[in-house]
C-alpha atoms as a PDB file:
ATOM      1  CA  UNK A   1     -89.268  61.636  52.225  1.00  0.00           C
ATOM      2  CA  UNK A   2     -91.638  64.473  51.910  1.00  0.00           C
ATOM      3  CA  UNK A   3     -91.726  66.763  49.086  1.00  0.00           C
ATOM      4  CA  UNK A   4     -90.689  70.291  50.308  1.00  0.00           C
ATOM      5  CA  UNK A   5     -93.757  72.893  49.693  1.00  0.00           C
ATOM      6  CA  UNK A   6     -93.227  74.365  47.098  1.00  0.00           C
ATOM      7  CA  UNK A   7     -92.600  71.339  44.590  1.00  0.00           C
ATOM      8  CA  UNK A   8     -96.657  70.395  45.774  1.00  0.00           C
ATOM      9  CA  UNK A   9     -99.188  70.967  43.574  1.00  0.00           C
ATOM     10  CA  UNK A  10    -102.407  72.212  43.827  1.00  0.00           C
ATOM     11  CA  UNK A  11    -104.184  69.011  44.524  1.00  0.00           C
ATOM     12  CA  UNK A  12    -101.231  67.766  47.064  1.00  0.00           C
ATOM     13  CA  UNK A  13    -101.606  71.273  48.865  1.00  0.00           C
ATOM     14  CA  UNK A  14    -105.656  71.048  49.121  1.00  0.00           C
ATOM     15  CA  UNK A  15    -105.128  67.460  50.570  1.00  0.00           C
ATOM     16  CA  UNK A  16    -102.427  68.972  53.266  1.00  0.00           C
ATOM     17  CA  UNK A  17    -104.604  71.963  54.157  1.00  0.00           C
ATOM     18  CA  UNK A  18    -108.027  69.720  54.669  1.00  0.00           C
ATOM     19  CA  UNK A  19    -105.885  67.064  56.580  1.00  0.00           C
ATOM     20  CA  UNK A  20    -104.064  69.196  58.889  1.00  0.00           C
ATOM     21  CA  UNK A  21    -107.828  71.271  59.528  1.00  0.00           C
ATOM     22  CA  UNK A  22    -109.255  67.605  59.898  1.00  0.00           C
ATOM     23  CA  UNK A  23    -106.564  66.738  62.954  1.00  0.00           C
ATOM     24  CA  UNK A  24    -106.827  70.475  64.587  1.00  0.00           C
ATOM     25  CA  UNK A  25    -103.222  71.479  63.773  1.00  0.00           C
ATOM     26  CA  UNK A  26    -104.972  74.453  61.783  1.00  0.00           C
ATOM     27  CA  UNK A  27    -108.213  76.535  61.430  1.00  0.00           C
ATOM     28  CA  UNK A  28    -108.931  76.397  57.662  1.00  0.00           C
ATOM     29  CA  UNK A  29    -111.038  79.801  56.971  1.00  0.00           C
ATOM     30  CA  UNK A  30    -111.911  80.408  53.346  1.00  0.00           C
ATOM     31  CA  UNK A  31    -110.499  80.055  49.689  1.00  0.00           C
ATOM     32  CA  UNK A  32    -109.532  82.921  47.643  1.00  0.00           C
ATOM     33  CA  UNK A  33    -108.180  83.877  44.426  1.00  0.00           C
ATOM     34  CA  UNK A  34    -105.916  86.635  43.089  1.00  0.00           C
ATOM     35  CA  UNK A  35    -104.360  86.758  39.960  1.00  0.00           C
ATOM     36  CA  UNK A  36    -102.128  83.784  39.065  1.00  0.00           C
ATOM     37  CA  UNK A  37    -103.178  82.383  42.409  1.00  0.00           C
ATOM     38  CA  UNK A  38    -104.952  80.541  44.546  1.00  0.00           C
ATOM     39  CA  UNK A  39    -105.092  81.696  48.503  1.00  0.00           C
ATOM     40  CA  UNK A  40    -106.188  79.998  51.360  1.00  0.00           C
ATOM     41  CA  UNK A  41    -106.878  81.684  54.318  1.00  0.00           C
ATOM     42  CA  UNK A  42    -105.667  80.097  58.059  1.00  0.00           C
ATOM     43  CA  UNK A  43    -105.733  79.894  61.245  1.00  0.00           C
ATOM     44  CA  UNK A  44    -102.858  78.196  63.865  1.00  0.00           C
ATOM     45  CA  UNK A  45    -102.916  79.133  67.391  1.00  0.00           C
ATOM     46  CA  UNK A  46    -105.096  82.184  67.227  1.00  0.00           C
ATOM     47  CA  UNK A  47    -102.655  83.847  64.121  1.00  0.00           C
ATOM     48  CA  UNK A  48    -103.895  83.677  60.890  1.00  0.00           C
ATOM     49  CA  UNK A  49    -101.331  82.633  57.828  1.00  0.00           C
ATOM     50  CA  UNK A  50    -102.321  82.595  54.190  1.00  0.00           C
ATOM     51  CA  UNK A  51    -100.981  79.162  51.983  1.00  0.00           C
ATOM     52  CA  UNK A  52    -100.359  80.749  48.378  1.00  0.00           C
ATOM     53  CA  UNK A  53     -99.989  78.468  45.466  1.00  0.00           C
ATOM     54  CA  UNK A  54     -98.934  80.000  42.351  1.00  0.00           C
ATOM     55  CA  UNK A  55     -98.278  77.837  39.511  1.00  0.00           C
ATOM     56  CA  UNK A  56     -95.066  79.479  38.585  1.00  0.00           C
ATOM     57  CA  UNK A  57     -93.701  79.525  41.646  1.00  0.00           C
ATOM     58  CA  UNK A  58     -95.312  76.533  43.708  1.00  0.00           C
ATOM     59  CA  UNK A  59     -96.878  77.279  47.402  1.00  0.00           C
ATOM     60  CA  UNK A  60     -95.885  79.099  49.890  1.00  0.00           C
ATOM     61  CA  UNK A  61     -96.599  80.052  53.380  1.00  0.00           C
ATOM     62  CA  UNK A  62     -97.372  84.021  54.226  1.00  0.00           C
ATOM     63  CA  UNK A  63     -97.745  85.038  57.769  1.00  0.00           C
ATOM     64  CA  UNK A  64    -100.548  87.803  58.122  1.00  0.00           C
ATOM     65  CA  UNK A  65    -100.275  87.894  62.085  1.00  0.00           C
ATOM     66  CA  UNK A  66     -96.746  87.623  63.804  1.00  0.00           C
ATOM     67  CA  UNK A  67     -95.218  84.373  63.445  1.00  0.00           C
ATOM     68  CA  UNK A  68     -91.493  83.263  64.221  1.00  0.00           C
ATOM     69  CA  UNK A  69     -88.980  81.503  61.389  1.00  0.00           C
ATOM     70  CA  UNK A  70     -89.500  78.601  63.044  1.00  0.00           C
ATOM     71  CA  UNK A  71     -93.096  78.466  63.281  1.00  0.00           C
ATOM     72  CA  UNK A  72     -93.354  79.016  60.258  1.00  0.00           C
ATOM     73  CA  UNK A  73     -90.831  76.223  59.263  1.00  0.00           C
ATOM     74  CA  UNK A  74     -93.045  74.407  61.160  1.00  0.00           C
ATOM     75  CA  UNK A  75     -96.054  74.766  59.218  1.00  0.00           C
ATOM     76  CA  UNK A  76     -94.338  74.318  55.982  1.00  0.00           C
ATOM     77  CA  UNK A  77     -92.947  70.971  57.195  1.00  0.00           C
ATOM     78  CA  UNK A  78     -96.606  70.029  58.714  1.00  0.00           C
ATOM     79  CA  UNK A  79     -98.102  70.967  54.958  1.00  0.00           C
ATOM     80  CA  UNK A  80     -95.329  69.075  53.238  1.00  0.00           C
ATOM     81  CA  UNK A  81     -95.958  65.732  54.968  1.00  0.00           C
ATOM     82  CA  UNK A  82     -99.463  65.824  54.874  1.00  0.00           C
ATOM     83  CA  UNK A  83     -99.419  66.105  51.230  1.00  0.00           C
ATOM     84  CA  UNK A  84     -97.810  62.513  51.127  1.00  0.00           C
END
């Protein structure tokens, strides 16, 4: 069984994000930082979502263009068994 996102850590959630970019399920844009966090910036069917990991709170998906609950269940579920 997969972990659920935010129990990943940062190595688990920079495997996900490079496999799912590897098999086209997302556009992986750029790496960014902000305090107490690392961002990375992406891309899934033309709507870009940022992947937040914060070490007190674990990862978490943030949509920047519109998205629906279930896409974005979606994408946490597609991060989540990646990681494994």
């Amino acid at each position: 069984m997969a972990a659920k996102l935010h129990e990943l850590d940062l190595a688990q959630l920079e495997t996900a994000i490079a496999a799912l970019h590897r098999r086209g399920r997302i556009e992986f844009l750029q790496r960014g930082m902000m305090p107490e966090a690392d961002v990375f910036l992406c891309r899934s069917g033309g709507r870009r979502f940022n992947v937040k990991f914060d070490l007190a709170y674990g990862a978490q998906v943030d949509a920047v263009d519109a998205f629906s609950r279930q896409e974005l269940a979606e994408l946490e579920q597609a991060l989540s068994e990646a990681a494994a």
